[in-house]
PDB file of N, CA and C in Angstrom:
ATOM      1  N   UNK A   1     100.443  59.875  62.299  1.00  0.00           N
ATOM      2  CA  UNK A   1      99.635  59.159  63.257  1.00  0.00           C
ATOM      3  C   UNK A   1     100.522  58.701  64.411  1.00  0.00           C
ATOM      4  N   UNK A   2     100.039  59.112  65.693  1.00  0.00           N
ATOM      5  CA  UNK A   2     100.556  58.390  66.901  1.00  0.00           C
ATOM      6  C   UNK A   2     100.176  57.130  67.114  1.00  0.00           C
ATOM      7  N   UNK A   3     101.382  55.763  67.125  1.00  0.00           N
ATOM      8  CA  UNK A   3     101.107  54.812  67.533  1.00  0.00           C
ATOM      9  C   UNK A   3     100.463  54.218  68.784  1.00  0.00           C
ATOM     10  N   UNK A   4     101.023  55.677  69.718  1.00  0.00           N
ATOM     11  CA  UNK A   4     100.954  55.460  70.980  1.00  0.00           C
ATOM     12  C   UNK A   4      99.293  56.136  71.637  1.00  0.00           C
ATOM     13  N   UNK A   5      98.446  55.371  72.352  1.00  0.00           N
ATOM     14  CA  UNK A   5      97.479  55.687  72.828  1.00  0.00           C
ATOM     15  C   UNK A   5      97.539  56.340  73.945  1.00  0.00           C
ATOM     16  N   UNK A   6      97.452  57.724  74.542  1.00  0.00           N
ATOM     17  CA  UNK A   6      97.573  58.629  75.399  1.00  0.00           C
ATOM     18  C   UNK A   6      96.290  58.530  76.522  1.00  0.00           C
ATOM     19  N   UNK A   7      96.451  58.858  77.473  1.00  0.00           N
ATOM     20  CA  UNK A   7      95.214  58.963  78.687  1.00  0.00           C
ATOM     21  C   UNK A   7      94.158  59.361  78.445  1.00  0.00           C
ATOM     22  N   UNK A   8      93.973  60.421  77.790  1.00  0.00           N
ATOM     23  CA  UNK A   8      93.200  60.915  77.050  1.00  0.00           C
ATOM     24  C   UNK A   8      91.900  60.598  76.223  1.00  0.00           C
ATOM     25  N   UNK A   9      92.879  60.013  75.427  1.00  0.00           N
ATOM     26  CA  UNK A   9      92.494  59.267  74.335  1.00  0.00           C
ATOM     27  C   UNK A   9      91.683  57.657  74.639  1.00  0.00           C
ATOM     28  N   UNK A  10      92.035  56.925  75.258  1.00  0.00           N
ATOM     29  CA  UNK A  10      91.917  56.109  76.832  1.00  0.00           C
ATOM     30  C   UNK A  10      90.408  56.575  76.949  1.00  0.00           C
ATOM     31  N   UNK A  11      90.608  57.326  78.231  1.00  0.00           N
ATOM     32  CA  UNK A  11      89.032  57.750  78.182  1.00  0.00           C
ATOM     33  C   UNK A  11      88.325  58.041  77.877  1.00  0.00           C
ATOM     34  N   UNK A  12      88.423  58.730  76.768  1.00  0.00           N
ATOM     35  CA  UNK A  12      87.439  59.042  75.889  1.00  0.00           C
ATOM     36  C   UNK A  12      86.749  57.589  74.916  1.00  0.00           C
ATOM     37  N   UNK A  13      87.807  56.876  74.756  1.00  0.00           N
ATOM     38  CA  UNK A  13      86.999  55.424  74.170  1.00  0.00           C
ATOM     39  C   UNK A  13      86.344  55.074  75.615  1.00  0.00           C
ATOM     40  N   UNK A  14      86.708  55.099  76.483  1.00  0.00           N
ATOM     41  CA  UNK A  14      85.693  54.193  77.570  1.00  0.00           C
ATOM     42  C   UNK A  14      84.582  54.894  77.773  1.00  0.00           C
ATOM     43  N   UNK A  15      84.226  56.151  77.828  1.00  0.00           N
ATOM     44  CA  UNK A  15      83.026  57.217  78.097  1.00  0.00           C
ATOM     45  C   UNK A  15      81.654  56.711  76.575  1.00  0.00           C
ATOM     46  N   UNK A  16      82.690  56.626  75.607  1.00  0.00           N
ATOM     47  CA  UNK A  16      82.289  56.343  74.391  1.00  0.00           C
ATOM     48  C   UNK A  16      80.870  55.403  74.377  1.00  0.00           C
ATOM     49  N   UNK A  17      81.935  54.450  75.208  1.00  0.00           N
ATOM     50  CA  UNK A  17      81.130  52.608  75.296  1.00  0.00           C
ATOM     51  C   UNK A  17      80.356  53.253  76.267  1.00  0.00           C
ATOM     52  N   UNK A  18      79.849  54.674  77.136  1.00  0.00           N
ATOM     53  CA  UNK A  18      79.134  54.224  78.058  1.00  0.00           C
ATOM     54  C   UNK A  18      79.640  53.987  79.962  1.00  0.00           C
ATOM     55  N   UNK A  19      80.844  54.070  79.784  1.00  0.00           N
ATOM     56  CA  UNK A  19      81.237  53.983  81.424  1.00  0.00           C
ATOM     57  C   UNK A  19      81.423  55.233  81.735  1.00  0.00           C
ATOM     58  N   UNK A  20      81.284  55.106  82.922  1.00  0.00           N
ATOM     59  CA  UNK A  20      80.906  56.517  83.739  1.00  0.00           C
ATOM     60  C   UNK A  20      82.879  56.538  84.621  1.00  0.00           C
ATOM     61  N   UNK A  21      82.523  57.326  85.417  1.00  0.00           N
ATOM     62  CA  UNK A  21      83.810  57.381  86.458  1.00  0.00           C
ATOM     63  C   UNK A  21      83.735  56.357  87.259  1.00  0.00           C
ATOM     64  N   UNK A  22      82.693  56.056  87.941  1.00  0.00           N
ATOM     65  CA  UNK A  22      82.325  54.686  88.560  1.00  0.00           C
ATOM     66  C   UNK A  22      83.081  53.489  88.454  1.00  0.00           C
ATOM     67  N   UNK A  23      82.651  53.573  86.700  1.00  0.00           N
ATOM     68  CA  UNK A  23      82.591  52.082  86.274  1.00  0.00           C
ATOM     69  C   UNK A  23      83.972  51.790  86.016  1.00  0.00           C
ATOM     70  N   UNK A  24      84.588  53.570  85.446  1.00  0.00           N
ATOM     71  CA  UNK A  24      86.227  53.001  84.689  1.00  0.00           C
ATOM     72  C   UNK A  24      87.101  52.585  86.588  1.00  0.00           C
ATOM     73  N   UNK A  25      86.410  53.152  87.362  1.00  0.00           N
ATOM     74  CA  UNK A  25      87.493  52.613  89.269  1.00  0.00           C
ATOM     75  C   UNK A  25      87.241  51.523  88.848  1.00  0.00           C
ATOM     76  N   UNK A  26      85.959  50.729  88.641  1.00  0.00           N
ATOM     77  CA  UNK A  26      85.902  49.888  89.145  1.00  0.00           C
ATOM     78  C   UNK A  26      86.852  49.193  88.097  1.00  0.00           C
ATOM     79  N   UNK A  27      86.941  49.089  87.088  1.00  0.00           N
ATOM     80  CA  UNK A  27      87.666  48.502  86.157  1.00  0.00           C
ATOM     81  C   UNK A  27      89.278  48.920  86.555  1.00  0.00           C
ATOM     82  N   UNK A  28      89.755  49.739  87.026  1.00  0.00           N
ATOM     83  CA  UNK A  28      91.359  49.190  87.807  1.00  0.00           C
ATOM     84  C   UNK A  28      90.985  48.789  88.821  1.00  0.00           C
ATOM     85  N   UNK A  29      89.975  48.598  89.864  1.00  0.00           N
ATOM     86  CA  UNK A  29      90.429  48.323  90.811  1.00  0.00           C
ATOM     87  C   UNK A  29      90.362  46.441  90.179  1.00  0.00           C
ATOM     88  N   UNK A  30      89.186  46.231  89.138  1.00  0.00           N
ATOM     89  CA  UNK A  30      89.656  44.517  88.462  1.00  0.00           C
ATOM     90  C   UNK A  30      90.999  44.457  87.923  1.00  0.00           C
ATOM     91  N   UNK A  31      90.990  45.083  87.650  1.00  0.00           N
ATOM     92  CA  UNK A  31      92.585  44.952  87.046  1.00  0.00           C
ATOM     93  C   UNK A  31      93.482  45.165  87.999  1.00  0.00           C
ATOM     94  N   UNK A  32      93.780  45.715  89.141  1.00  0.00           N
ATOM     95  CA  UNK A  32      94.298  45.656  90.270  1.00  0.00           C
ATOM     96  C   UNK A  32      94.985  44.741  90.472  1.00  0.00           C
ATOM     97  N   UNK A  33      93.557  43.843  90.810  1.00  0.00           N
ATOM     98  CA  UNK A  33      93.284  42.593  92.064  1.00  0.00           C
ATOM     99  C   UNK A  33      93.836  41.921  91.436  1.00  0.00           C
ATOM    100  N   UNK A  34      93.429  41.444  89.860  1.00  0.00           N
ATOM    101  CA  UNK A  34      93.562  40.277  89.078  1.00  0.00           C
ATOM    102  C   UNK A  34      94.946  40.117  88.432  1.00  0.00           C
ATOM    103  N   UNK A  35      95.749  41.480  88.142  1.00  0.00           N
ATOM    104  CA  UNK A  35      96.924  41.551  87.394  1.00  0.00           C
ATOM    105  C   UNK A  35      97.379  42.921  88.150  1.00  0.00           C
ATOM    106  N   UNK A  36      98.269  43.091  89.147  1.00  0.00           N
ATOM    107  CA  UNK A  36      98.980  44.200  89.724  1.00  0.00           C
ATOM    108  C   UNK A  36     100.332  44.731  88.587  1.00  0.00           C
ATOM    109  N   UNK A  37     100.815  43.682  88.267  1.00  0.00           N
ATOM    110  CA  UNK A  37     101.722  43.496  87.168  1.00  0.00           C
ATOM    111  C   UNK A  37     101.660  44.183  85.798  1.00  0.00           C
ATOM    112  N   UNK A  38     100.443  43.835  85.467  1.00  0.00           N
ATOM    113  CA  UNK A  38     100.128  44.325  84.782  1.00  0.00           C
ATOM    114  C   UNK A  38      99.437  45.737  84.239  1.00  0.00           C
ATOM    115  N   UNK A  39      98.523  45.915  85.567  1.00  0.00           N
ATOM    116  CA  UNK A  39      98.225  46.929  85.426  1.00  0.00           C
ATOM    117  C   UNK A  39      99.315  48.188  85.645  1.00  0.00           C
ATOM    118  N   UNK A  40     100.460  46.934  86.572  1.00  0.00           N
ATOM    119  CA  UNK A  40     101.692  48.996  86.417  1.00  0.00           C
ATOM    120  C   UNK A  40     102.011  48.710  85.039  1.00  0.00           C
ATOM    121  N   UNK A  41     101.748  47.586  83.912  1.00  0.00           N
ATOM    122  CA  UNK A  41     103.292  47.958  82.911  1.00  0.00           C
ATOM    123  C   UNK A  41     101.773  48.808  82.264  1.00  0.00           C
ATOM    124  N   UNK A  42     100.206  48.827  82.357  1.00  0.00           N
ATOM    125  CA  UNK A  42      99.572  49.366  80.841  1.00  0.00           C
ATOM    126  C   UNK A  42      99.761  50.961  81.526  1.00  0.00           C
ATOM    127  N   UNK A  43      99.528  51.569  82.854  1.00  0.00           N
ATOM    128  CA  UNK A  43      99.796  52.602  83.125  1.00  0.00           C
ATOM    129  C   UNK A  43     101.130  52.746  82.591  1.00  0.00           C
ATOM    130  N   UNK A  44     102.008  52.774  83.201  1.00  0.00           N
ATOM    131  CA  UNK A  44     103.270  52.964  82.265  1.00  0.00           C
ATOM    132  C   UNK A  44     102.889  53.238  80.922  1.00  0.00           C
ATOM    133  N   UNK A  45     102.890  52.186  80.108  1.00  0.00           N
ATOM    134  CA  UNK A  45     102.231  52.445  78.670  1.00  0.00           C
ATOM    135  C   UNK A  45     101.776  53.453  77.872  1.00  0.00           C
ATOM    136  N   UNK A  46     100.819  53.521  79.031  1.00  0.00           N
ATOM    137  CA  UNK A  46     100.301  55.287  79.202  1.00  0.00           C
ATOM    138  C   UNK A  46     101.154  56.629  79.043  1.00  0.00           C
ATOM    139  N   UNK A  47     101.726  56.124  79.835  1.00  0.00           N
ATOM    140  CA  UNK A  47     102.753  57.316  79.979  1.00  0.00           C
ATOM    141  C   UNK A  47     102.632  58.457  80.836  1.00  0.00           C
ATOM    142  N   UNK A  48     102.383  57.430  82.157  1.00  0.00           N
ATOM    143  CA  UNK A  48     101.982  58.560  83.400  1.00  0.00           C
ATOM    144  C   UNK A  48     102.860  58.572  84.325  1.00  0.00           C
ATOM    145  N   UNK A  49     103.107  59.323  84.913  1.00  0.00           N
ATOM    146  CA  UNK A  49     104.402  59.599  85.644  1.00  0.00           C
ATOM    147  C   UNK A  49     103.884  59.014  86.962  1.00  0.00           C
ATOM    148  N   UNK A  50     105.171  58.414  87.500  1.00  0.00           N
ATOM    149  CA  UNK A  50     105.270  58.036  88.939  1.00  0.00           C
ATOM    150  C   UNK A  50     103.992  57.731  89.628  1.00  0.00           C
ATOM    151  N   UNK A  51     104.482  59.525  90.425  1.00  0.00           N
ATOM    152  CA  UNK A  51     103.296  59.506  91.177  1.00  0.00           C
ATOM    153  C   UNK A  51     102.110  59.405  90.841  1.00  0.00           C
ATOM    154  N   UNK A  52     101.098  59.673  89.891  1.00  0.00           N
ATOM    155  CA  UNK A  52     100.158  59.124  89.640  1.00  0.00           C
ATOM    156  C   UNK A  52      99.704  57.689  89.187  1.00  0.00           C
ATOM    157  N   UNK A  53     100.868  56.766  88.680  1.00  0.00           N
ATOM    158  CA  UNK A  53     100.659  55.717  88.563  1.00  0.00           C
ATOM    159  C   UNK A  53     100.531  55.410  90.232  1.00  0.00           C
ATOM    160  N   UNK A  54     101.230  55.638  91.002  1.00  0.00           N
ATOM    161  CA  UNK A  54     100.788  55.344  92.546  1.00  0.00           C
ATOM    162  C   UNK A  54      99.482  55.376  92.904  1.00  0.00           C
ATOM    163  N   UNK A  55      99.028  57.029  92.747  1.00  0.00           N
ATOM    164  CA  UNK A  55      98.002  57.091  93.083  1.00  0.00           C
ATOM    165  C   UNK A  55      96.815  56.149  93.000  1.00  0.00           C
ATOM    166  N   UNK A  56      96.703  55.841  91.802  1.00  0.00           N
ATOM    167  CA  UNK A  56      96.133  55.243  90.488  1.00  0.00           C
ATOM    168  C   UNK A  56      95.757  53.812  91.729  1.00  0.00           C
ATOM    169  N   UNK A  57      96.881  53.280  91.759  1.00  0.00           N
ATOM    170  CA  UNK A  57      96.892  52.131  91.768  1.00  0.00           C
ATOM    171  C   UNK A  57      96.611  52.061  93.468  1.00  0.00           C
ATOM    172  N   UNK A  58      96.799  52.831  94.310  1.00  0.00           N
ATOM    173  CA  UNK A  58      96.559  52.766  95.431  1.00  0.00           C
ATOM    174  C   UNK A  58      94.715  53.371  95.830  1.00  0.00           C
ATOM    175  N   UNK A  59      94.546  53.903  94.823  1.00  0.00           N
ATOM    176  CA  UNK A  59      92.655  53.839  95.212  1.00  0.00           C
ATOM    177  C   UNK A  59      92.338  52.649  94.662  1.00  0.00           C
ATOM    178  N   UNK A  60      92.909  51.930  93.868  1.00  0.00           N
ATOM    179  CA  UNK A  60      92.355  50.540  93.171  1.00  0.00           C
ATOM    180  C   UNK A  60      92.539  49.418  94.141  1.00  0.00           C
ATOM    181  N   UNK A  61      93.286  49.214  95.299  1.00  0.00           N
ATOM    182  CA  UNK A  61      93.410  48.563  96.010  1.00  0.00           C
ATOM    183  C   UNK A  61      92.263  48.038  97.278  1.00  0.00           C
TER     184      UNK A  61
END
């Protein structure tokens, strides 16, 4: 078993509950606003490289 929760894996629990593409922006761009900090260390976490953590975080803005 992987301890580690992958992107993937990520979205597929959020589609699960019901959020669309919509809903998961809108949910970084809350997490953005509210915790910038945070939201780079759970990307990180993730295990997404660089530039897409940029990306990521620059449409959430």
């Amino acid at each position: 078993m992987n301890p580690k929760v992958n992107v993937e894996e990520w979205v597929a629990r959020f589609k699960a509950i019901g959020l669309d593409q919509a809903t998961m922006e809108q949910w970084h761009r809350l997490f953005e606003r509210e915790n910038p900090a945070g939201h780079q260390s759970f990307l990180e976490w993730l295990g997404l490289p660089a530039e897409k953590i940029a990306e990521i975080r620059a449409k959430s803005a």
